[in-house]
C-alpha atoms as a PDB file:
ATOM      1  CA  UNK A   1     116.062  82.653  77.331  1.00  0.00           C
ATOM      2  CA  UNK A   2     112.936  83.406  75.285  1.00  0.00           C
ATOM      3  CA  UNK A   3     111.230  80.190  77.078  1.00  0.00           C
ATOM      4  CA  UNK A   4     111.801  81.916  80.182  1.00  0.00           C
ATOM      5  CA  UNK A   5     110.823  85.395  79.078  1.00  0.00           C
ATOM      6  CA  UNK A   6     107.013  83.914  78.065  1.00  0.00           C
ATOM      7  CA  UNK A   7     107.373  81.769  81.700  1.00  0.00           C
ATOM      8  CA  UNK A   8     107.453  85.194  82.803  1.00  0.00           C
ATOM      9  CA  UNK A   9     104.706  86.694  81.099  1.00  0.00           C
ATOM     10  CA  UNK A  10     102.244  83.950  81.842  1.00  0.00           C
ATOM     11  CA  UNK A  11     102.850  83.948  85.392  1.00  0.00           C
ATOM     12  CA  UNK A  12     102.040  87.921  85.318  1.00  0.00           C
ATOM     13  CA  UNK A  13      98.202  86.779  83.425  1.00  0.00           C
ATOM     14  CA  UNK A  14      97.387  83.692  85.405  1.00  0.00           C
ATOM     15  CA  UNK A  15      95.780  85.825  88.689  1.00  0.00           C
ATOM     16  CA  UNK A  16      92.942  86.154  86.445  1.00  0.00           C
ATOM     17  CA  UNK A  17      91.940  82.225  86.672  1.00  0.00           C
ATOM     18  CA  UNK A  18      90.636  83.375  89.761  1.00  0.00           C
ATOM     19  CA  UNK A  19      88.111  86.326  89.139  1.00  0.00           C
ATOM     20  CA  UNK A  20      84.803  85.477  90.791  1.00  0.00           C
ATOM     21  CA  UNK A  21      82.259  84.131  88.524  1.00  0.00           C
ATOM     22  CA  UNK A  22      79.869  86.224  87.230  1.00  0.00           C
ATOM     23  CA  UNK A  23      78.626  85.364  83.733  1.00  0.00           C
ATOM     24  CA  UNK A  24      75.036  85.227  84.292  1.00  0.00           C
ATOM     25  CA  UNK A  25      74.664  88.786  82.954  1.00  0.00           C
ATOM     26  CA  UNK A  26      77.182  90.202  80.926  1.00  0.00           C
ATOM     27  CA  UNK A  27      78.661  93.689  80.370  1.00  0.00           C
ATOM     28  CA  UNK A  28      79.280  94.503  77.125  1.00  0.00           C
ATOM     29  CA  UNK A  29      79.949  97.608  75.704  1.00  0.00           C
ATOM     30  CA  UNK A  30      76.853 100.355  75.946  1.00  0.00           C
ATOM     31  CA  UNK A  31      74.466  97.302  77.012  1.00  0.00           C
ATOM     32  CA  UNK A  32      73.947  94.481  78.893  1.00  0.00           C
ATOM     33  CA  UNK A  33      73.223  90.949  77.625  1.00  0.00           C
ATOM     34  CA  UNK A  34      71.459  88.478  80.179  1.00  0.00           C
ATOM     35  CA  UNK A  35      71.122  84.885  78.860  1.00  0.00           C
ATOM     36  CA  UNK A  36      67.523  85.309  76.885  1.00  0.00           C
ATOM     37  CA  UNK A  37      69.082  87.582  74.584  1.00  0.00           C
ATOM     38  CA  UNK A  38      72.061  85.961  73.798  1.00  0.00           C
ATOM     39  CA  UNK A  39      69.697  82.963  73.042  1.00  0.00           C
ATOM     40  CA  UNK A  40      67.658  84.978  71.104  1.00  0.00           C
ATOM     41  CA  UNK A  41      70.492  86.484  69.285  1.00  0.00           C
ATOM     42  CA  UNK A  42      72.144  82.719  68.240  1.00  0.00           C
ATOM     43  CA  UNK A  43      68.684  81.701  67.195  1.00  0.00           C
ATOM     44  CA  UNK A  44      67.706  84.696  65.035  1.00  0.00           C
ATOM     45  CA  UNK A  45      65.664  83.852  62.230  1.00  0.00           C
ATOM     46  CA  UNK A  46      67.732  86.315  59.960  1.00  0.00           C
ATOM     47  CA  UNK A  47      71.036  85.471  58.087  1.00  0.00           C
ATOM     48  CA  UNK A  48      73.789  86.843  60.696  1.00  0.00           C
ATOM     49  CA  UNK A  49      77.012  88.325  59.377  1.00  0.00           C
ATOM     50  CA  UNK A  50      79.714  89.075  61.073  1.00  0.00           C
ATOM     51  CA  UNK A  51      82.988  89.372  62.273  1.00  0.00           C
ATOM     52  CA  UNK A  52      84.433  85.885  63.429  1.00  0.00           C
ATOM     53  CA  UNK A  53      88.512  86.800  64.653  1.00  0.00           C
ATOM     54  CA  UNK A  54      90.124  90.039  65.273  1.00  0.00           C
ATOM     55  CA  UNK A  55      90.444  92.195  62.608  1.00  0.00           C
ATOM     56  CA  UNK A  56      93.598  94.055  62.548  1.00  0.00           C
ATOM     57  CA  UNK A  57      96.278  96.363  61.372  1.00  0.00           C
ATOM     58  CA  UNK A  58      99.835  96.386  62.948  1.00  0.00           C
ATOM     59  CA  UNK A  59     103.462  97.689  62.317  1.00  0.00           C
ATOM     60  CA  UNK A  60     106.761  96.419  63.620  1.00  0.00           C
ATOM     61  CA  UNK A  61     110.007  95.241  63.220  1.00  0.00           C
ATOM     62  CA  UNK A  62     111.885  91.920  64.144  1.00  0.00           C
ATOM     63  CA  UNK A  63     113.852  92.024  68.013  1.00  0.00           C
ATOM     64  CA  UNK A  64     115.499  89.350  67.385  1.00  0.00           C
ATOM     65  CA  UNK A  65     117.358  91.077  64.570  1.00  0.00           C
ATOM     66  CA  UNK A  66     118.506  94.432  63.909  1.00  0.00           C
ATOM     67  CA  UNK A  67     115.803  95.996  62.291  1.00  0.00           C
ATOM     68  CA  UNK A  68     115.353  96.311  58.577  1.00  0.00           C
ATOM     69  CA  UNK A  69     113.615  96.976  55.403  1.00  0.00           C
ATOM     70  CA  UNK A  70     112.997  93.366  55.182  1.00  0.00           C
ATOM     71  CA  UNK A  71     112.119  92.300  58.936  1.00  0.00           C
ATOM     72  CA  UNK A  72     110.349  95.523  59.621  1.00  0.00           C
ATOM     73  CA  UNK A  73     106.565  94.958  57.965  1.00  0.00           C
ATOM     74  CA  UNK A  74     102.454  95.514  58.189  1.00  0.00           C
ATOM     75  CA  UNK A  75     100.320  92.694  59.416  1.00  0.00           C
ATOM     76  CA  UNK A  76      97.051  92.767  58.475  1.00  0.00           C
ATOM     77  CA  UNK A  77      94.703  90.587  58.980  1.00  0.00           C
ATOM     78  CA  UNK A  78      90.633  89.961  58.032  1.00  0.00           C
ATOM     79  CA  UNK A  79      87.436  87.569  59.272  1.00  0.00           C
ATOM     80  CA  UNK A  80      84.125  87.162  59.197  1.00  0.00           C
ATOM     81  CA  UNK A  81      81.608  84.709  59.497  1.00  0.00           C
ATOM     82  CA  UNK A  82      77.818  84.420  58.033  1.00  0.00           C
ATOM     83  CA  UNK A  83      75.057  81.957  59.909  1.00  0.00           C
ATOM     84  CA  UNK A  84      74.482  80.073  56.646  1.00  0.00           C
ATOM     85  CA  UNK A  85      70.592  79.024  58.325  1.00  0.00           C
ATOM     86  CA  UNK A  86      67.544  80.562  59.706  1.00  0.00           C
ATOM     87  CA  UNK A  87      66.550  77.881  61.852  1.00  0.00           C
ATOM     88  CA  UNK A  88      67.926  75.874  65.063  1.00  0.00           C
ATOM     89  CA  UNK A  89      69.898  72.636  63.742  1.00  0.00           C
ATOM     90  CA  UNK A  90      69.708  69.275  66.019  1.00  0.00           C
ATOM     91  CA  UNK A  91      71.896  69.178  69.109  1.00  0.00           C
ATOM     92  CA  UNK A  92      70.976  73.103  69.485  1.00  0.00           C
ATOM     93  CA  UNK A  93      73.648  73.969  66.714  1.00  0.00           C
ATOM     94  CA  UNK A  94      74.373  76.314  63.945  1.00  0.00           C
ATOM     95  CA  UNK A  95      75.742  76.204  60.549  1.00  0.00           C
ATOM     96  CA  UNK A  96      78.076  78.863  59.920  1.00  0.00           C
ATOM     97  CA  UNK A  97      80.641  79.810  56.685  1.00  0.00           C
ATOM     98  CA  UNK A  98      84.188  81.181  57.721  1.00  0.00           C
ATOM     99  CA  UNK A  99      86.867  83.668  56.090  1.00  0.00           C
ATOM    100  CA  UNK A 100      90.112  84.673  57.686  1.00  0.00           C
ATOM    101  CA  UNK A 101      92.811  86.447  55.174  1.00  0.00           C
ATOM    102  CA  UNK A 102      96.142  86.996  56.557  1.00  0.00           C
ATOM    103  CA  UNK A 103      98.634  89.001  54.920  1.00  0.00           C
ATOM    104  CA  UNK A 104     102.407  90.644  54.895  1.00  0.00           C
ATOM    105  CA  UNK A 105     103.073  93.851  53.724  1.00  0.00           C
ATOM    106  CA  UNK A 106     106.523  95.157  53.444  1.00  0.00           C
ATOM    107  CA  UNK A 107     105.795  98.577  53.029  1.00  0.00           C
ATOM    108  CA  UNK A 108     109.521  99.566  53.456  1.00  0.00           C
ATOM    109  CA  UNK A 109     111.184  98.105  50.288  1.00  0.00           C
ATOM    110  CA  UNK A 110     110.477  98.834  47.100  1.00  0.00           C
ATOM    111  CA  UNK A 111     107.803  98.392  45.148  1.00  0.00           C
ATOM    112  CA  UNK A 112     106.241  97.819  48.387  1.00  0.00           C
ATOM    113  CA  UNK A 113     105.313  93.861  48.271  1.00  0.00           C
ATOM    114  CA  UNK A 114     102.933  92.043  49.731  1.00  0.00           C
ATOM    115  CA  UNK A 115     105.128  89.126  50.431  1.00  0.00           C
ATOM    116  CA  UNK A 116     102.701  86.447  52.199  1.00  0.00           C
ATOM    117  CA  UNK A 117      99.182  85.913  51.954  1.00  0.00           C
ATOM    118  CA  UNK A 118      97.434  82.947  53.956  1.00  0.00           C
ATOM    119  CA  UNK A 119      93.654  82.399  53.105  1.00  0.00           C
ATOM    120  CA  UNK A 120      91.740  80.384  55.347  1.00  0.00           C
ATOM    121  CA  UNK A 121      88.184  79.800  54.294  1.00  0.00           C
ATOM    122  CA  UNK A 122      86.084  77.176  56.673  1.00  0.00           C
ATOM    123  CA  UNK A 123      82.474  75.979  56.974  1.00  0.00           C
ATOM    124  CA  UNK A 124      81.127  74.364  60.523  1.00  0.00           C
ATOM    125  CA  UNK A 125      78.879  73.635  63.120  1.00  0.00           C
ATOM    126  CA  UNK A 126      78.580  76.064  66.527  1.00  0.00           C
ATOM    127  CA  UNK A 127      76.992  75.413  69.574  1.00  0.00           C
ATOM    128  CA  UNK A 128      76.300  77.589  72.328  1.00  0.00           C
ATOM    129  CA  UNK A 129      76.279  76.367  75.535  1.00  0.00           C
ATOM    130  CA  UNK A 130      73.747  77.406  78.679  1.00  0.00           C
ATOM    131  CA  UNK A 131      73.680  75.948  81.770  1.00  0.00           C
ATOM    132  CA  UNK A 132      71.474  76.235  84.411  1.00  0.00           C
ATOM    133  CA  UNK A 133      70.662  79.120  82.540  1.00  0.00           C
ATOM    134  CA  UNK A 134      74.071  80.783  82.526  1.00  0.00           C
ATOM    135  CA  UNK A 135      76.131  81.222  79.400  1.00  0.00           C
ATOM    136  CA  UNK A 136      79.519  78.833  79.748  1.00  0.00           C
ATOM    137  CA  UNK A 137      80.814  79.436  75.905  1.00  0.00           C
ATOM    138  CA  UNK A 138      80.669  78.017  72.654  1.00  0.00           C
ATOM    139  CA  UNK A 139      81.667  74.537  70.985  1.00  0.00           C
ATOM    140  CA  UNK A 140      82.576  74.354  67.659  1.00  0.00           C
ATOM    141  CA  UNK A 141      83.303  71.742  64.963  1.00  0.00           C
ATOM    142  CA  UNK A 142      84.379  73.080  61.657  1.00  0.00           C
ATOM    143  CA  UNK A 143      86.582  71.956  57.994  1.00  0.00           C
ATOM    144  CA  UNK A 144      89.309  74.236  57.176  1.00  0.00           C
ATOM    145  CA  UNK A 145      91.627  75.358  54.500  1.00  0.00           C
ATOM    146  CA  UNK A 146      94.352  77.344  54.769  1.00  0.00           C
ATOM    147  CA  UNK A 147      96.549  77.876  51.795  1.00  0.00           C
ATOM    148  CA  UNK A 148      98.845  80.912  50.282  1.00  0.00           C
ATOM    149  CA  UNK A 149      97.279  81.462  46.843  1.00  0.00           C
ATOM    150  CA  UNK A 150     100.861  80.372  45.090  1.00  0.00           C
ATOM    151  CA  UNK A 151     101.846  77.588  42.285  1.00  0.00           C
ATOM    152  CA  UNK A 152     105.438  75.785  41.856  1.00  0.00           C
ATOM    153  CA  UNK A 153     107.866  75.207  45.244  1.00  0.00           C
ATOM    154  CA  UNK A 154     106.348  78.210  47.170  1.00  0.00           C
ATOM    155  CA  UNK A 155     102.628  76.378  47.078  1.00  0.00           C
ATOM    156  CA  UNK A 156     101.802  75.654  50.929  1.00  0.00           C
ATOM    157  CA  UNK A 157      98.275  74.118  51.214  1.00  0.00           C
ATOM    158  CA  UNK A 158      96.774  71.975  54.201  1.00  0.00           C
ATOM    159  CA  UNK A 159      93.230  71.030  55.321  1.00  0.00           C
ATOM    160  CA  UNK A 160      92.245  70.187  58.486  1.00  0.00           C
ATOM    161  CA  UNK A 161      88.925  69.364  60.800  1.00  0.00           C
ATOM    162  CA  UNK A 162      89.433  71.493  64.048  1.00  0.00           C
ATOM    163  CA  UNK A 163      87.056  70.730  67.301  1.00  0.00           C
ATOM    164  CA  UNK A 164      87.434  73.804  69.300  1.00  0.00           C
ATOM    165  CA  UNK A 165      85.625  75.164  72.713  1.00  0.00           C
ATOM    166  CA  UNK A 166      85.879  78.892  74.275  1.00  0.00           C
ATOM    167  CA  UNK A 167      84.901  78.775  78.543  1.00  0.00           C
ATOM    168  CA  UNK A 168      83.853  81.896  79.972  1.00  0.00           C
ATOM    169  CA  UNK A 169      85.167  81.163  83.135  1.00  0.00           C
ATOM    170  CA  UNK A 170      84.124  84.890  84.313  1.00  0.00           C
ATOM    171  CA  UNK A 171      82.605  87.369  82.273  1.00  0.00           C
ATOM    172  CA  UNK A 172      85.919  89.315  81.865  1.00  0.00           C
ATOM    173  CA  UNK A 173      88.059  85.559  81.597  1.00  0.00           C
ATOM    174  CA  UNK A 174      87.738  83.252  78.863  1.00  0.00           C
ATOM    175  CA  UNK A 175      90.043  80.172  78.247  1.00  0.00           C
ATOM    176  CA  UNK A 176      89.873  78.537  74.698  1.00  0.00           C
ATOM    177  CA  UNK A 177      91.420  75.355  72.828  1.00  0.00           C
ATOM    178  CA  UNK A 178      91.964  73.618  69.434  1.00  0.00           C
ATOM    179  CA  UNK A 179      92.402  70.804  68.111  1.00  0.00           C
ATOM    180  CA  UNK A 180      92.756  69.647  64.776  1.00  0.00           C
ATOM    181  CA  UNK A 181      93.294  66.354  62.412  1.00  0.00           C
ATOM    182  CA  UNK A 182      95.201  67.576  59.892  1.00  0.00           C
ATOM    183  CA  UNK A 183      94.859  66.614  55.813  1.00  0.00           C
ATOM    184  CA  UNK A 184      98.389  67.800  54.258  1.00  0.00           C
ATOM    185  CA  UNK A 185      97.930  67.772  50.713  1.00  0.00           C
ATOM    186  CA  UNK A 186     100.422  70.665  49.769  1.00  0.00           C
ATOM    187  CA  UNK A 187     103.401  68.800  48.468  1.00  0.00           C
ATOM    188  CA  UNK A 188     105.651  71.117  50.050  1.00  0.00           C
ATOM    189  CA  UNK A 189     105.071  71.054  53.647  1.00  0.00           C
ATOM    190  CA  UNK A 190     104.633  68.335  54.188  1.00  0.00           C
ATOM    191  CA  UNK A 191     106.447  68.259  57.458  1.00  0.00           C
ATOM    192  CA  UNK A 192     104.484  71.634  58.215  1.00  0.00           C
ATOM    193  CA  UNK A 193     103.121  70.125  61.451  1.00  0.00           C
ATOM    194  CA  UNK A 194     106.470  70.663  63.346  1.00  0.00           C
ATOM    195  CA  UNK A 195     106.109  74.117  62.765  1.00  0.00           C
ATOM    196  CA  UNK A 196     102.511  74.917  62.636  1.00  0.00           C
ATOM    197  CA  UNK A 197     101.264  72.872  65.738  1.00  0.00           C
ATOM    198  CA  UNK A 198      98.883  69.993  66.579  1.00  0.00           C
ATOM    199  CA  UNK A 199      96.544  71.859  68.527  1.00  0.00           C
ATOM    200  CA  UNK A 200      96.473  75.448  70.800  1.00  0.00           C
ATOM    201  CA  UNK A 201      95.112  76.418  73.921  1.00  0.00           C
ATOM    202  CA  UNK A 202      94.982  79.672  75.121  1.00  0.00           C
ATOM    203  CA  UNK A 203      92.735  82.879  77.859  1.00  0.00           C
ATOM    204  CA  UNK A 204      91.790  86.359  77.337  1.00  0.00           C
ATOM    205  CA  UNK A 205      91.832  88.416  80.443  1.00  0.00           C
ATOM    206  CA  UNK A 206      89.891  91.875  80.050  1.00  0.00           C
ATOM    207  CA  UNK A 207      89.747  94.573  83.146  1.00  0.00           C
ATOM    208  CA  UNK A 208      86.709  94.916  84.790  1.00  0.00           C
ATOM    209  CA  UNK A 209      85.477  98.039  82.822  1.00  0.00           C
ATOM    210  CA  UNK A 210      86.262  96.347  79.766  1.00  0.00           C
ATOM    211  CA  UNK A 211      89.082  98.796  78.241  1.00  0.00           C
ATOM    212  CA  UNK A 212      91.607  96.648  78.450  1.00  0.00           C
ATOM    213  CA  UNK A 213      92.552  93.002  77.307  1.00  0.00           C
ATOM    214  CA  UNK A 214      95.519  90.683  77.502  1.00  0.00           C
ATOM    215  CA  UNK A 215      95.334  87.556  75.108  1.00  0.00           C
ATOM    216  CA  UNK A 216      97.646  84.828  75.515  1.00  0.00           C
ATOM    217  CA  UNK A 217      97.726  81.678  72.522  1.00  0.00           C
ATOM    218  CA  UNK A 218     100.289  78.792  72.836  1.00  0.00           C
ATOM    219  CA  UNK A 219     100.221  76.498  69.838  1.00  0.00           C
ATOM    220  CA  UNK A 220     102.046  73.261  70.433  1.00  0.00           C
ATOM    221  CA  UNK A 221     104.233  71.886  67.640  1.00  0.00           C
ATOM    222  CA  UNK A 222     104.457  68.206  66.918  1.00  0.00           C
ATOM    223  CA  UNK A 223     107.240  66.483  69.373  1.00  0.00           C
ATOM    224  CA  UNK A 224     106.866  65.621  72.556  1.00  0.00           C
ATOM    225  CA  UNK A 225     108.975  68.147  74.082  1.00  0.00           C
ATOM    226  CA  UNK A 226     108.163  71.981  75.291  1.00  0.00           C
ATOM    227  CA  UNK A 227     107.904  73.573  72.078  1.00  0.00           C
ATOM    228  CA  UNK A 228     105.364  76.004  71.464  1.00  0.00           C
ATOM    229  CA  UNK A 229     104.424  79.101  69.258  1.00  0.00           C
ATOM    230  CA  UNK A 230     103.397  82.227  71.216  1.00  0.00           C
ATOM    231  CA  UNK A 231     101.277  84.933  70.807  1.00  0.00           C
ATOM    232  CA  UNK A 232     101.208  87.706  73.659  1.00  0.00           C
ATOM    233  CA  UNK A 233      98.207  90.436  72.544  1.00  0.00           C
ATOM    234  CA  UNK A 234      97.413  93.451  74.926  1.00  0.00           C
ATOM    235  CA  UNK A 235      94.746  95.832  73.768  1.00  0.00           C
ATOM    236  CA  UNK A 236      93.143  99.144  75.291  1.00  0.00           C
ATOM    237  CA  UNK A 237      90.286 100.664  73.553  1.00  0.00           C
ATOM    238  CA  UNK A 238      89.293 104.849  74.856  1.00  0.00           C
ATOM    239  CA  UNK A 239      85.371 104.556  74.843  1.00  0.00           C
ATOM    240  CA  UNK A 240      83.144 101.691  75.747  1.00  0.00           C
ATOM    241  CA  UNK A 241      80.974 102.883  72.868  1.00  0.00           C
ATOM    242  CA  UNK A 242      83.401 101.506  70.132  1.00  0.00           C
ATOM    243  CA  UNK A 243      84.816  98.003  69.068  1.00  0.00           C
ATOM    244  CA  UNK A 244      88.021  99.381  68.372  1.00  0.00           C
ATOM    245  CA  UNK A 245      91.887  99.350  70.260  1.00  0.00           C
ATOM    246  CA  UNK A 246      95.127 100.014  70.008  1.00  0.00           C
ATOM    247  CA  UNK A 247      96.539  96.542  69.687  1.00  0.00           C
ATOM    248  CA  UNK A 248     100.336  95.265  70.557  1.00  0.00           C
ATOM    249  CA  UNK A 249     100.637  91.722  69.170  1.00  0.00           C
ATOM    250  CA  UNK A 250     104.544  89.909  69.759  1.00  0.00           C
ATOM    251  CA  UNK A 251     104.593  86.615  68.241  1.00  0.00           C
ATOM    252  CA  UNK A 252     107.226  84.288  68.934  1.00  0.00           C
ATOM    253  CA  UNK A 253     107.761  81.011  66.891  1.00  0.00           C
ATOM    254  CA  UNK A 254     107.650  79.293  63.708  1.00  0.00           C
ATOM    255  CA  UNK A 255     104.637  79.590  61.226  1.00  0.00           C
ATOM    256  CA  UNK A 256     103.607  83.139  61.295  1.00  0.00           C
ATOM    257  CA  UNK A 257     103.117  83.029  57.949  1.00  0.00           C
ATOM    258  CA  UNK A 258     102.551  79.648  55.286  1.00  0.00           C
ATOM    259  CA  UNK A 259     105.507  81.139  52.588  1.00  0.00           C
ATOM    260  CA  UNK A 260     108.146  80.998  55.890  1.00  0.00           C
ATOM    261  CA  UNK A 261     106.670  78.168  58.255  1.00  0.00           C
ATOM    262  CA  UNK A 262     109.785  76.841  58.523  1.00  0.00           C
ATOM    263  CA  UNK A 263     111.643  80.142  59.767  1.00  0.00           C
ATOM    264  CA  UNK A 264     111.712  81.446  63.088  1.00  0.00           C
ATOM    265  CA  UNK A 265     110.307  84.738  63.572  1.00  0.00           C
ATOM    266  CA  UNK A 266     110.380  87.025  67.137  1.00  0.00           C
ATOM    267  CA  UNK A 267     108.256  90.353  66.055  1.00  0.00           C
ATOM    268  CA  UNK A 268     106.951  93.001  67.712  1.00  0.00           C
ATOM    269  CA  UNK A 269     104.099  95.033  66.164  1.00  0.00           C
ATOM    270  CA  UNK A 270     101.309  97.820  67.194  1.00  0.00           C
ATOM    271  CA  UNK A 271      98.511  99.255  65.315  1.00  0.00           C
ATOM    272  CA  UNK A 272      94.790  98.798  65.693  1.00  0.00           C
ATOM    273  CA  UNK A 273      92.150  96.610  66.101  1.00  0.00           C
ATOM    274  CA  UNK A 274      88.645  95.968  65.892  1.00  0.00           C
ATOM    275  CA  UNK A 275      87.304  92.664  67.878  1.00  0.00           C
ATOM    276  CA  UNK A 276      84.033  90.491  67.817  1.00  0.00           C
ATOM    277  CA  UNK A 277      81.264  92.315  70.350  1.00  0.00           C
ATOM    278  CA  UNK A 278      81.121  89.311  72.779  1.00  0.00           C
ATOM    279  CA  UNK A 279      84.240  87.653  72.514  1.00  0.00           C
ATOM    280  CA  UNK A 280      87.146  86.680  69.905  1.00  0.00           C
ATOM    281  CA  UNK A 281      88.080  82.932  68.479  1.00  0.00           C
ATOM    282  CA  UNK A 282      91.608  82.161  67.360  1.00  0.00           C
END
């Protein structure tokens, strides 16, 4: 039933795979980029710090389960990047450092606990790619680790060297991908590649005046049948001026968070958010 539910909602998002093409010039809010300045900006000879994925604060219970104190949390999550060097590297690349804190908040029971929190720091190589003087996307080879700060049999800890791409297909349509080779060394989870995935794939759909957004992410877990983890975001923000929406996010899988990998969670939350100016990596 929940397969069919996300058949569904896929099926309502794929009509934007056919927007016309348009990226040579780009919209974005209270300006408009044309390919010289996004070179311009990517080779800046100052240190650039930024933001890197969305930054975010939601609310929201389980539906899978009657709602409680204990399915019923805050999701918060934080990331930013900082271009590590001033100048061009070979192959047109840049060398950038990574931070993206995850965390689970259950505000509900007492004491208030923040039951989860996932660090993942990372340090790579990104590439943006022009052709024929029109901006495609961005490559991207980077070293991760992603671990949850704890000692004993809650200690979850893996490494892992991702290869990932984002396609601007249209200037308001952007398809993405993942894929990693994976160094376990947490000696319990092992196995955490069933749950947390082998690689994801994944579009952003935004309207035309650039209010709203629809983000779909499928991460597929080991096996060779359909089993994926889902993440359905839609976000509207009220003025073009600002960087920030009210967010929905319903995830729908194992390995929200590293403490629970193994557990299946269905949750629905809303809050805000405040995303990258050009466009957001997952």
């Amino acid at each position: 039933m929940r397969g069919r539910l996300f058949g569904f909602l896929l099926l309502l998002l794929l009509p934007g795979a056919f927007f016309s093409s348009r990226a040579q010039i780009l919209t974005i809010p209270s300006e408009n980029v044309n390919v010289d300045s996004l070179k311009r900006a990517f080779a800046d000879t100052h240190y650039y710090f930024g933001l890197y994925k969305d930054n975010y604060f939601i609310f929201g219970p389980s539906i899978s389960h009657r709602p409680n104190r204990e399915n019923t949390n805050i999701k918060f999550q934080i990331s930013i990047a900082q271009k590590l060097t001033k100048t061009t590297l070979p192959w047109g690349t840049y060398l950038y450092l990574y931070y993206t804190q995850k965390v689970f908040w259950n505000v509900l029971q007492n004491s208030m606990p923040m039951t989860d929190l996932n660090f993942n720091p990372g340090i790579g190589l990104a590439k943006p790619v022009f052709i024929k003087d029109r901006f495609i996307g961005k490559l991207t080879l980077q070293l991760e680790h992603e671990s949850n700060g704890r000692d004993g049999l809650e200690s979850r800890s893996w490494n892992k060297v991702t290869i990932g791409g984002s396609v601007m297909v249209d200037p308001n349509f952007v398809v993405y991908g993942k894929f990693w080779i994976p160094i376990i060394d947490g000696v319990n989870n092992q196995d955490i590649l069933k749950y947390c995935g082998i690689f994801q794939v994944g579009w952003s759909l935004q309207s035309p005046n650039r209010k709203f957004s629809t983000t779909v992410t499928m991460v597929k877990r080991q096996g060779w049948n359909f089993n994926y983890n889902w993440t359905l975001e839609c976000a509207y923000r009220f003025s073009t001026k600002s960087n920030q929406y009210l967010f929905a996010q319903l995830y729908s899988g194992y390995g929200e968070g590293l403490l629970a990998y193994k557990e299946y969670h269905n949750q629905f939350r809303v809050g805000i958010v405040i995303k990258p100016t050009l466009f957001s990596e997952y």
